[in-house]
PDB file of N, CA and C in Angstrom:
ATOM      1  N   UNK A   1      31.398  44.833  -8.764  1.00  0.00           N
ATOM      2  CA  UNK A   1      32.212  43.974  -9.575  1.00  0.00           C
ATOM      3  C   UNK A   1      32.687  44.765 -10.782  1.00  0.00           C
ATOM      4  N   UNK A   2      34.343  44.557 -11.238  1.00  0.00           N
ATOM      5  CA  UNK A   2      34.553  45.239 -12.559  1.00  0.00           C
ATOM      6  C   UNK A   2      35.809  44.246 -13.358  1.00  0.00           C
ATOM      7  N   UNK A   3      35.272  44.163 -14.169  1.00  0.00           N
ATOM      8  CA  UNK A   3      35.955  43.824 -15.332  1.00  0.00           C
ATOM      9  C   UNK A   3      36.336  44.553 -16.279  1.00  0.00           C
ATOM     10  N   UNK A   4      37.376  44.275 -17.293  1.00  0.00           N
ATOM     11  CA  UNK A   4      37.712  45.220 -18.044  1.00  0.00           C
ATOM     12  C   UNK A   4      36.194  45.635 -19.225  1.00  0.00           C
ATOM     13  N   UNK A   5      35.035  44.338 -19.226  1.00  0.00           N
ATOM     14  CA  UNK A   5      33.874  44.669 -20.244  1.00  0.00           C
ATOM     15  C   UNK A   5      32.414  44.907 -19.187  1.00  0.00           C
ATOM     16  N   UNK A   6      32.974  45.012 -18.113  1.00  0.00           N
ATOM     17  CA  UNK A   6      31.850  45.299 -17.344  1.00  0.00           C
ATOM     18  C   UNK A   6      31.992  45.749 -15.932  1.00  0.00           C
ATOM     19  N   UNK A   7      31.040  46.708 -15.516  1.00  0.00           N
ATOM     20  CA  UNK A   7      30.983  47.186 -14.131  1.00  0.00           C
ATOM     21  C   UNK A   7      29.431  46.746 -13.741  1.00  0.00           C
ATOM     22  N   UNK A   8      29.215  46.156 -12.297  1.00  0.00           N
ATOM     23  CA  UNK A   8      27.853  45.766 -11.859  1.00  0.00           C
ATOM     24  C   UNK A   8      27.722  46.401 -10.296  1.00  0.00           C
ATOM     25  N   UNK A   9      26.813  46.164  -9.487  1.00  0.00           N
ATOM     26  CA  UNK A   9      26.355  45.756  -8.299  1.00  0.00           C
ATOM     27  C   UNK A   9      25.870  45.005  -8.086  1.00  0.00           C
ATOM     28  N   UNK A  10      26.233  44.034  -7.698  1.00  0.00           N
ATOM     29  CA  UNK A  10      25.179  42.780  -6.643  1.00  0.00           C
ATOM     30  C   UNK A  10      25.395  42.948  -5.368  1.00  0.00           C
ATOM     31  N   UNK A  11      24.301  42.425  -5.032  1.00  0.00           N
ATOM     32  CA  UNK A  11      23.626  42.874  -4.028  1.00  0.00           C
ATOM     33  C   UNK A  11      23.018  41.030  -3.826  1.00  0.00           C
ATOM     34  N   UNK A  12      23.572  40.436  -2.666  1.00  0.00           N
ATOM     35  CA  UNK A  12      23.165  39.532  -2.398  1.00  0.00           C
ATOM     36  C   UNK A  12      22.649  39.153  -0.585  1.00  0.00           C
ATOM     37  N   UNK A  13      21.221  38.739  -0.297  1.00  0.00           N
ATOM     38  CA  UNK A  13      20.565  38.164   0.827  1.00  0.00           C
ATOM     39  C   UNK A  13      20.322  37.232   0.959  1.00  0.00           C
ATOM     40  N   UNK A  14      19.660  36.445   2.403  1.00  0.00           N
ATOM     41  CA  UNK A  14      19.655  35.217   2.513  1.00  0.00           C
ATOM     42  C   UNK A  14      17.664  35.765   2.511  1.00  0.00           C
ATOM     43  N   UNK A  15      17.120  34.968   2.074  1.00  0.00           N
ATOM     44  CA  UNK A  15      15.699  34.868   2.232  1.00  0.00           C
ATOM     45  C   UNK A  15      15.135  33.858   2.681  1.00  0.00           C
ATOM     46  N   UNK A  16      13.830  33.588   3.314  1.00  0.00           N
ATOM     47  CA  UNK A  16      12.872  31.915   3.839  1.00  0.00           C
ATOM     48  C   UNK A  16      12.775  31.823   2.608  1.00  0.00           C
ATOM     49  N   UNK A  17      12.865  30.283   2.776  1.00  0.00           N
ATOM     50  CA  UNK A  17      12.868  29.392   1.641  1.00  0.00           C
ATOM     51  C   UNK A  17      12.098  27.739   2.085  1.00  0.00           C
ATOM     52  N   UNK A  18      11.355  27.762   3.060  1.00  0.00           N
ATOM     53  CA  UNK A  18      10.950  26.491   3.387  1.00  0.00           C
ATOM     54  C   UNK A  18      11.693  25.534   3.818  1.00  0.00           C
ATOM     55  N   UNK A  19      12.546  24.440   2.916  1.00  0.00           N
ATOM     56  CA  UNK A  19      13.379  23.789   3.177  1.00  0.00           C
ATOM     57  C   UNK A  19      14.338  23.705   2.403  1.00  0.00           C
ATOM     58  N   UNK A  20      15.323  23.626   2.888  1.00  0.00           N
ATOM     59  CA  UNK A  20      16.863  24.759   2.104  1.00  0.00           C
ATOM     60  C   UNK A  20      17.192  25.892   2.520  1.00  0.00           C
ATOM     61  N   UNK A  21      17.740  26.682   1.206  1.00  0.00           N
ATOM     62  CA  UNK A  21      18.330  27.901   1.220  1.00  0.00           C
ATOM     63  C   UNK A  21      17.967  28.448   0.489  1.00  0.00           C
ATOM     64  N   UNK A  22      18.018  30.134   0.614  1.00  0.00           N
ATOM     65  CA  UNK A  22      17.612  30.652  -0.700  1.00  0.00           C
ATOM     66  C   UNK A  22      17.987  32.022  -0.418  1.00  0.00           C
ATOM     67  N   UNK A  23      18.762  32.770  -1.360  1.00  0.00           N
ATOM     68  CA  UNK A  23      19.327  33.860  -2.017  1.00  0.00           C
ATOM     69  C   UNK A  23      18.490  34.809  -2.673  1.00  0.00           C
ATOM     70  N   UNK A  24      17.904  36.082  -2.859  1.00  0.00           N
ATOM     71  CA  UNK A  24      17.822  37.322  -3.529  1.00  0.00           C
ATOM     72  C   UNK A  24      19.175  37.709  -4.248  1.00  0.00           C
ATOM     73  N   UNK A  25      19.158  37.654  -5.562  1.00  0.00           N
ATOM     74  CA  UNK A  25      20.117  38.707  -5.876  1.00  0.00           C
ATOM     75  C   UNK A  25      19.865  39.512  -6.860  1.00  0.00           C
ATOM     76  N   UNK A  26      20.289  40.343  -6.337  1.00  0.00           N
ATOM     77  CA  UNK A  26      20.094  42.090  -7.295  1.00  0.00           C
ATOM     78  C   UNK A  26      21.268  42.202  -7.838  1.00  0.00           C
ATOM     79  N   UNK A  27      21.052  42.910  -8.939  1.00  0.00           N
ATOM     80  CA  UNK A  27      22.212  43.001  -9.882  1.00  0.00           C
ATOM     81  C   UNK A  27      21.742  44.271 -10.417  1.00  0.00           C
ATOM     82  N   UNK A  28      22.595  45.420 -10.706  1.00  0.00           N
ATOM     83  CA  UNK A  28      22.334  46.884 -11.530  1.00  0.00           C
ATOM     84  C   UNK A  28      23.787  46.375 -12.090  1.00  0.00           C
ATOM     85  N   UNK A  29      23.625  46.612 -13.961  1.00  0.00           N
ATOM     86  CA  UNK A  29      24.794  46.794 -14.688  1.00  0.00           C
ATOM     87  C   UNK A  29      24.933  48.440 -14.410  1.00  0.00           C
ATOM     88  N   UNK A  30      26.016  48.612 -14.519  1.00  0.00           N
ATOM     89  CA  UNK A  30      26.265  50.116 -14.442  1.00  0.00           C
ATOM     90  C   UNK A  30      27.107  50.574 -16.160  1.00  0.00           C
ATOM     91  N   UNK A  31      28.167  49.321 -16.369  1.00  0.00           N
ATOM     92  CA  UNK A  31      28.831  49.311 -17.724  1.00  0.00           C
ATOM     93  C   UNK A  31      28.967  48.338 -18.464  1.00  0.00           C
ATOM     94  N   UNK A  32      28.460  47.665 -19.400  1.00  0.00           N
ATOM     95  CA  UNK A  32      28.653  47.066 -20.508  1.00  0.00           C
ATOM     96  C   UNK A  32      27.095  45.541 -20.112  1.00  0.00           C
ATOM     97  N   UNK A  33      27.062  44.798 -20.500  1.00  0.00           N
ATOM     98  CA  UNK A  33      26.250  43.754 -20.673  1.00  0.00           C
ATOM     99  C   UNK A  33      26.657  42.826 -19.968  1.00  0.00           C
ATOM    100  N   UNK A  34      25.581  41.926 -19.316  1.00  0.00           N
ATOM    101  CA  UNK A  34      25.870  40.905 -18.779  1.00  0.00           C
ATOM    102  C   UNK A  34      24.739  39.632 -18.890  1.00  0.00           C
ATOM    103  N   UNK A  35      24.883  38.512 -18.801  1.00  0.00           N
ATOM    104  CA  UNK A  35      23.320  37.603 -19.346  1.00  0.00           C
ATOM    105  C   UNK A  35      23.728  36.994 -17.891  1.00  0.00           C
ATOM    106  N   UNK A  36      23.308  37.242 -17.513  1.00  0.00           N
ATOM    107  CA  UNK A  36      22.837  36.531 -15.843  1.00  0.00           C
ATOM    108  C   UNK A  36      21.739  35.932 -15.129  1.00  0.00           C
ATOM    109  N   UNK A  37      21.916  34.752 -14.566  1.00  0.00           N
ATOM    110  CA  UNK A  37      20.317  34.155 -13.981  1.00  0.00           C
ATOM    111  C   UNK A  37      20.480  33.143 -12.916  1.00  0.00           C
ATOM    112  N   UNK A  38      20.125  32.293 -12.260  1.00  0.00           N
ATOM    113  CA  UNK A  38      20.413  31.828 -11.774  1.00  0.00           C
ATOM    114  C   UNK A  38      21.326  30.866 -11.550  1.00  0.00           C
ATOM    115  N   UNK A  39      21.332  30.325 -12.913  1.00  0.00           N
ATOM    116  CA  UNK A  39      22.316  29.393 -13.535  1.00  0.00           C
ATOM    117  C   UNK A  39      24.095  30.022 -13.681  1.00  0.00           C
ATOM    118  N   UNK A  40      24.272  31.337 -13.076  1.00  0.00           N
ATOM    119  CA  UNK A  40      25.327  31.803 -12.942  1.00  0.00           C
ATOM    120  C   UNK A  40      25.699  31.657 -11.514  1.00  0.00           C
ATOM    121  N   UNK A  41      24.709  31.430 -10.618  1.00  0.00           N
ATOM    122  CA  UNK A  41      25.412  31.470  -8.664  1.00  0.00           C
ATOM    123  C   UNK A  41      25.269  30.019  -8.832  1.00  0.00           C
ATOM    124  N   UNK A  42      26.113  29.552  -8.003  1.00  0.00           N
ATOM    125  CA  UNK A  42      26.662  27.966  -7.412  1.00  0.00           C
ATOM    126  C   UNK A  42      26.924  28.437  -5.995  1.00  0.00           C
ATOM    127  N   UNK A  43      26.837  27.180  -5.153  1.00  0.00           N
ATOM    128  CA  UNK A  43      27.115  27.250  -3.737  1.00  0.00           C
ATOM    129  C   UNK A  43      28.282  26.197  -3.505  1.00  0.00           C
ATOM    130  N   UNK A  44      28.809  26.925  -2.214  1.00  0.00           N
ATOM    131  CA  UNK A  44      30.191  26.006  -1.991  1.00  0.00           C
ATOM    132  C   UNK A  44      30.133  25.889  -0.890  1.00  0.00           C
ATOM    133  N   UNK A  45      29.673  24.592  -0.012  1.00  0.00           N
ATOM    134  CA  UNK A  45      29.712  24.487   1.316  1.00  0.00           C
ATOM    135  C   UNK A  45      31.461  24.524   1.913  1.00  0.00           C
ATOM    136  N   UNK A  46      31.601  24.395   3.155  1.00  0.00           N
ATOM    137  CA  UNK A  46      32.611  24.825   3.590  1.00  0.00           C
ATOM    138  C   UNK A  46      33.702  23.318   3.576  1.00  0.00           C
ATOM    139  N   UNK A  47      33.180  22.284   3.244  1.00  0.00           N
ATOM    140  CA  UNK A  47      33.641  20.745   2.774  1.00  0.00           C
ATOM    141  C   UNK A  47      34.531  20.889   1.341  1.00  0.00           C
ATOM    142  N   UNK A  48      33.862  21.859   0.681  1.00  0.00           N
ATOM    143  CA  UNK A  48      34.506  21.925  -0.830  1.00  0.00           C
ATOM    144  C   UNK A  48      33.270  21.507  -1.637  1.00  0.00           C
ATOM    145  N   UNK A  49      32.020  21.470  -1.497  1.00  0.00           N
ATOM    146  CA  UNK A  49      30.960  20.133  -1.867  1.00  0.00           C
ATOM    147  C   UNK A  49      30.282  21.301  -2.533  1.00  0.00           C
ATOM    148  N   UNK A  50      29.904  21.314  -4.168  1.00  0.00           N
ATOM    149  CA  UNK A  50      29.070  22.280  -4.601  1.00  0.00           C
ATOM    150  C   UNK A  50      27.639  21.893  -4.997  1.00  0.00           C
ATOM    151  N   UNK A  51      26.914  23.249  -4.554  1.00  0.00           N
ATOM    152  CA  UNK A  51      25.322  22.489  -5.375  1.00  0.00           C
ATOM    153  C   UNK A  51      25.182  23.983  -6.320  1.00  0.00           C
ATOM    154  N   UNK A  52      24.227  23.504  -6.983  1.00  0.00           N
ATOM    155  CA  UNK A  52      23.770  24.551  -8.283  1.00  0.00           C
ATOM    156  C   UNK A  52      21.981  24.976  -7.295  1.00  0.00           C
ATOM    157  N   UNK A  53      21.508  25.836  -8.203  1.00  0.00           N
ATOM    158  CA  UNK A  53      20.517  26.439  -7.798  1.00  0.00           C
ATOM    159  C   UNK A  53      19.169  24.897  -8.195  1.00  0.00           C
ATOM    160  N   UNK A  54      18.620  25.037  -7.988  1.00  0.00           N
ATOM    161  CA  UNK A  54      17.101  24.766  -8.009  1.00  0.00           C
ATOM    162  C   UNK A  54      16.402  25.477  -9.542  1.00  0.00           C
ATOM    163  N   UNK A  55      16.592  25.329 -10.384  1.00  0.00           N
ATOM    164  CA  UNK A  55      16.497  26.187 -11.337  1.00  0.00           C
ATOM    165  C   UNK A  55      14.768  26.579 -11.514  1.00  0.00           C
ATOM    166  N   UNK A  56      14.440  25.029 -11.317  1.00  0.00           N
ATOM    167  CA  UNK A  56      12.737  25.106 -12.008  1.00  0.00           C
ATOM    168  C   UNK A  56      12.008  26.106 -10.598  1.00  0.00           C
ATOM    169  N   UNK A  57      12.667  26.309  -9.482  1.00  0.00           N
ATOM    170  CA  UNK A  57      11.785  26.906  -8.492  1.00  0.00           C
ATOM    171  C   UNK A  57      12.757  28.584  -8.545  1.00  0.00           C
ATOM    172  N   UNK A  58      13.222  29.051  -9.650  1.00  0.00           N
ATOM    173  CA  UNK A  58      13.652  29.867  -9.383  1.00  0.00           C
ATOM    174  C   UNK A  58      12.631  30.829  -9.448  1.00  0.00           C
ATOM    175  N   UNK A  59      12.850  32.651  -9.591  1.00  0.00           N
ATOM    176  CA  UNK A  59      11.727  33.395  -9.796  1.00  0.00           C
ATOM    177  C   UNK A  59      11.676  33.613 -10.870  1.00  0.00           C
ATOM    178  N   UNK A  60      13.038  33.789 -12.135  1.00  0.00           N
ATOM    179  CA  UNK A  60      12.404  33.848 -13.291  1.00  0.00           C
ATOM    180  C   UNK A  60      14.463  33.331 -13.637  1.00  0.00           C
ATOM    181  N   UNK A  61      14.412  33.036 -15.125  1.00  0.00           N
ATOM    182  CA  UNK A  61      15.252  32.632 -15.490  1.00  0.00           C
ATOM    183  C   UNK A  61      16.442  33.801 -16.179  1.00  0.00           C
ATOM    184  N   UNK A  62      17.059  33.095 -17.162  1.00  0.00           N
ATOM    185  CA  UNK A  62      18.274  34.079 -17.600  1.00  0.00           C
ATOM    186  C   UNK A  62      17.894  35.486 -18.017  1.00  0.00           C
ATOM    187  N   UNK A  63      18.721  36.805 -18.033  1.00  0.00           N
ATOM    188  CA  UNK A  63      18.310  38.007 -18.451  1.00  0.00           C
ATOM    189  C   UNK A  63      19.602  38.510 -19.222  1.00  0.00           C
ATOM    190  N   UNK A  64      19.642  39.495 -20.679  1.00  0.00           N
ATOM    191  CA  UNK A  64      20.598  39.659 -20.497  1.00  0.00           C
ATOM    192  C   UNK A  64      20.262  41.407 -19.995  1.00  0.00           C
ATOM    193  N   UNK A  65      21.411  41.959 -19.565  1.00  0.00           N
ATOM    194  CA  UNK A  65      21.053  43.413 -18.893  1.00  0.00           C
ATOM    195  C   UNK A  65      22.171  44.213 -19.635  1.00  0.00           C
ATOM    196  N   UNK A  66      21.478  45.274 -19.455  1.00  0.00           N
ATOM    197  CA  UNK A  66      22.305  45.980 -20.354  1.00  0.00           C
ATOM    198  C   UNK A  66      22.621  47.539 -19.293  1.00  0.00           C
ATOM    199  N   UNK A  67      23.385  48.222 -19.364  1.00  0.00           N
ATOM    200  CA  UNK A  67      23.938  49.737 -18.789  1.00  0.00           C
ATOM    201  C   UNK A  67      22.637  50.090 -18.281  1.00  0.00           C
ATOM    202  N   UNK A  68      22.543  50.257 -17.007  1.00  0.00           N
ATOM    203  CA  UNK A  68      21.285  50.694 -16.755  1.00  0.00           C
ATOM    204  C   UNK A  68      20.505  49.913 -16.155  1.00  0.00           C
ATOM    205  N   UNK A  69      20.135  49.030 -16.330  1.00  0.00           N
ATOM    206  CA  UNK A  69      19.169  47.985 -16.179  1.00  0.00           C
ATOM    207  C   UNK A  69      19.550  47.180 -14.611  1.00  0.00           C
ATOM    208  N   UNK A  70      18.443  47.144 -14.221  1.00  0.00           N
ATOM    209  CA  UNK A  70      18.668  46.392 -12.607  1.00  0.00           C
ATOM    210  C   UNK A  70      17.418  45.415 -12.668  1.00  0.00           C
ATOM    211  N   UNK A  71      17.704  44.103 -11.936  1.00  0.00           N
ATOM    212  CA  UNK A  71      16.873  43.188 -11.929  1.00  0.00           C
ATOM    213  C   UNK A  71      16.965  42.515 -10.338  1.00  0.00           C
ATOM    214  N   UNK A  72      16.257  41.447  -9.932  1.00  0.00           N
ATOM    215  CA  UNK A  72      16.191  40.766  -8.912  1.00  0.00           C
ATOM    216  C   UNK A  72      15.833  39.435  -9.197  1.00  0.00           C
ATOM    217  N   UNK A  73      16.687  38.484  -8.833  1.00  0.00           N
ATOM    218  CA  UNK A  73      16.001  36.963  -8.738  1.00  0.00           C
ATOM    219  C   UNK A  73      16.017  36.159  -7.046  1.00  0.00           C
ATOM    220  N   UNK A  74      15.234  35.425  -6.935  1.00  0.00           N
ATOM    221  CA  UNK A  74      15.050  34.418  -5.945  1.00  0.00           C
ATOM    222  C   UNK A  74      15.391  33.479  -6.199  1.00  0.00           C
ATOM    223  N   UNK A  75      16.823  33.061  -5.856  1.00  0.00           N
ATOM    224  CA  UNK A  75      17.633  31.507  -6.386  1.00  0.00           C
ATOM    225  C   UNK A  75      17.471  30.549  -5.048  1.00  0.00           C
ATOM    226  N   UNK A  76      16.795  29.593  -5.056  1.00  0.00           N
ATOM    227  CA  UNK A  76      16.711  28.187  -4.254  1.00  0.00           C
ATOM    228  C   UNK A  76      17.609  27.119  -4.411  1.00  0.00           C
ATOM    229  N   UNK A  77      18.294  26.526  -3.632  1.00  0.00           N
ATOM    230  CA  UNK A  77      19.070  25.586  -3.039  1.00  0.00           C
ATOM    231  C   UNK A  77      18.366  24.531  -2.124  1.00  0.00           C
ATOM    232  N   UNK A  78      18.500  23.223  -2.857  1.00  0.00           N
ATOM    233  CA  UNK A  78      18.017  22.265  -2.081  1.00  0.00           C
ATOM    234  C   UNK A  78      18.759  21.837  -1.102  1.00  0.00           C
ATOM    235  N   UNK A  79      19.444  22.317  -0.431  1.00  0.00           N
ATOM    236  CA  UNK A  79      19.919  22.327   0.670  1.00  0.00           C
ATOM    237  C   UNK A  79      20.499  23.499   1.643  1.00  0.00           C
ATOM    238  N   UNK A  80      20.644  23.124   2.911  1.00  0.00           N
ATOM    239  CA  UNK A  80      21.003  24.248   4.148  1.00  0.00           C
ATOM    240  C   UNK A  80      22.121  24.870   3.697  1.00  0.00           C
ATOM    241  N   UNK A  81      22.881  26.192   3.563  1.00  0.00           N
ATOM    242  CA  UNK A  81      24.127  26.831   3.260  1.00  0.00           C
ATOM    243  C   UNK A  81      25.198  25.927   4.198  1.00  0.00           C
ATOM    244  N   UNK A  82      24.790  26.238   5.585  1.00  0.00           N
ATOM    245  CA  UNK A  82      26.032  26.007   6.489  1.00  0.00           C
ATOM    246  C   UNK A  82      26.505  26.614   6.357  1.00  0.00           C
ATOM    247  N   UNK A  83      27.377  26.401   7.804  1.00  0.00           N
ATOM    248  CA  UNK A  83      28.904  27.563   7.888  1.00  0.00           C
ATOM    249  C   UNK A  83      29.464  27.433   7.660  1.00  0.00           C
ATOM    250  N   UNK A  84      30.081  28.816   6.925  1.00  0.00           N
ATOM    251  CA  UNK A  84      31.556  28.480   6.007  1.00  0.00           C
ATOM    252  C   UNK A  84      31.276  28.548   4.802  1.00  0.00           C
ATOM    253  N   UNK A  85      29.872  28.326   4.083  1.00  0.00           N
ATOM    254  CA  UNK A  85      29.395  28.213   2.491  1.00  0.00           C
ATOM    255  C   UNK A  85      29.951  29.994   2.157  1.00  0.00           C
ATOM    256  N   UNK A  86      30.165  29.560   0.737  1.00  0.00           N
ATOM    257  CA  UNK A  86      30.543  31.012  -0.087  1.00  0.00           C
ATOM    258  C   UNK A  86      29.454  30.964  -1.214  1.00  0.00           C
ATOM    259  N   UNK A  87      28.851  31.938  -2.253  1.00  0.00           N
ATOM    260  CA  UNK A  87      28.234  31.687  -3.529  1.00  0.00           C
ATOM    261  C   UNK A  87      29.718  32.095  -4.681  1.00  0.00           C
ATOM    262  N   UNK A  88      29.190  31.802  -5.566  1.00  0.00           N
ATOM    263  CA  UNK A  88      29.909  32.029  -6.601  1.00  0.00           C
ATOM    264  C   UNK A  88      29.022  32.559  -7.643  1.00  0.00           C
ATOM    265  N   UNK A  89      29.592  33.772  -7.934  1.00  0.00           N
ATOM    266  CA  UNK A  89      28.824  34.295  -9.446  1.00  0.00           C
ATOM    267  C   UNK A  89      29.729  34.399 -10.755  1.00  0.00           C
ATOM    268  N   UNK A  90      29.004  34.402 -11.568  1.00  0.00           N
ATOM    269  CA  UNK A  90      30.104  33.830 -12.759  1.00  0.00           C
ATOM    270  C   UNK A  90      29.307  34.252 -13.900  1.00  0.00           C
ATOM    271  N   UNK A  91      30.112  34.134 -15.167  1.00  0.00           N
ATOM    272  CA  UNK A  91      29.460  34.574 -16.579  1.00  0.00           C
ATOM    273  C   UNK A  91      29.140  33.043 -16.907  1.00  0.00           C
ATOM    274  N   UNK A  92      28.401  33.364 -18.180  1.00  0.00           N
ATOM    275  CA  UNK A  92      27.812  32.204 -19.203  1.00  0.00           C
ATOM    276  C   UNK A  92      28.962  30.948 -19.697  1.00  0.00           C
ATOM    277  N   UNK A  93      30.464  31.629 -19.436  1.00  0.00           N
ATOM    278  CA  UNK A  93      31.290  30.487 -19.618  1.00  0.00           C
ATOM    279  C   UNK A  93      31.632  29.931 -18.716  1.00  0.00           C
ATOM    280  N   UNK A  94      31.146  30.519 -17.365  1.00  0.00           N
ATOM    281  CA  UNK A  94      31.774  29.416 -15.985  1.00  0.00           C
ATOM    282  C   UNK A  94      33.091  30.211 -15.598  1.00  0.00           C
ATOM    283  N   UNK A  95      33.065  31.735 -16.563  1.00  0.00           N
ATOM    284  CA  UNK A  95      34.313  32.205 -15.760  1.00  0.00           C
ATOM    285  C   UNK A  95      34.052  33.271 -14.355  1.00  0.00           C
ATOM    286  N   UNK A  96      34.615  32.621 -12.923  1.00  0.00           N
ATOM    287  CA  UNK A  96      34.477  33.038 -11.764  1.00  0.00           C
ATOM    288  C   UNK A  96      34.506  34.730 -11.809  1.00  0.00           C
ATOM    289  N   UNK A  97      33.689  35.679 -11.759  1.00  0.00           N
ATOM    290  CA  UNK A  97      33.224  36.513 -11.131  1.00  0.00           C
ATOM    291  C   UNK A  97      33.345  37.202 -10.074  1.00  0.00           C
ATOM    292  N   UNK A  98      32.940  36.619  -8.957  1.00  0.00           N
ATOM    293  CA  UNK A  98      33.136  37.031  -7.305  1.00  0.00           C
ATOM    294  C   UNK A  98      32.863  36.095  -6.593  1.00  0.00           C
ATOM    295  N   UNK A  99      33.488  35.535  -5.501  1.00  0.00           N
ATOM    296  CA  UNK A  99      32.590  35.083  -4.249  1.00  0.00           C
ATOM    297  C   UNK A  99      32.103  35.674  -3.198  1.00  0.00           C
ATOM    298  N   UNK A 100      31.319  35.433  -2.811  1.00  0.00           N
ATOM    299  CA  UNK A 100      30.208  36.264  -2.040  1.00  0.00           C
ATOM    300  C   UNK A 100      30.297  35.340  -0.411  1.00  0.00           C
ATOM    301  N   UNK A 101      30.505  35.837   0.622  1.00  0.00           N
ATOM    302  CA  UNK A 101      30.804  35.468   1.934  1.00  0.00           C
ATOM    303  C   UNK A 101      29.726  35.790   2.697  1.00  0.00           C
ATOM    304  N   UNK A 102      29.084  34.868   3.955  1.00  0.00           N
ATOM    305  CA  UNK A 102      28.337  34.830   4.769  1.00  0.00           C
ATOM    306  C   UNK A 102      28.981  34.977   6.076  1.00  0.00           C
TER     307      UNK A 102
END
């Protein structure tokens, strides 16, 4: 991902999650800062129908990262992706990022 105040990698998987869904995502900033956590991916089933993460079962909450810095979270979804779902990653204002395809 690059923006004019930031360059990243994510790195996103599907992981067991019991019942639901659930996401790994890795993130290495490579340039500038980013405060990212779970509360930045949303899911978009293929209806148009969005859910947010599961926050309290996440693995750990917001980070901010800085040049350098690589992290991993386990984001849960109380519900199945389905086909056709996209994620959405985004900054602290809700401005869209990337979507991420299955």
């Amino acid at each position: 991902m690059r923006t004019p105040e930031l360059a990243a990698r994510v790195t996103v998987r599907e992981v067991a999650a019991g019942s639901g869904f659930a996401v790994q995502v890795s993130v290495r900033v490579l340039r500038g800062t980013w405060e990212f956590g779970p509360a930045a991916v949303r899911m978009r089933s293929a209806d148009g129908a969005e859910s947010t993460p599961v926050l309290e079962r996440a693995s750990r909450g917001a980070r901010t990262l800085h040049a350098g810095v690589a992290q991993s979270w386990q984001i849960p979804f109380g519900r199945a992706a389905g086909a056709g779902a996209h994620l959405l990653l985004s900054t602290p204002a809700g401005t869209a990022l990337a979507w991420i395809t299955g």
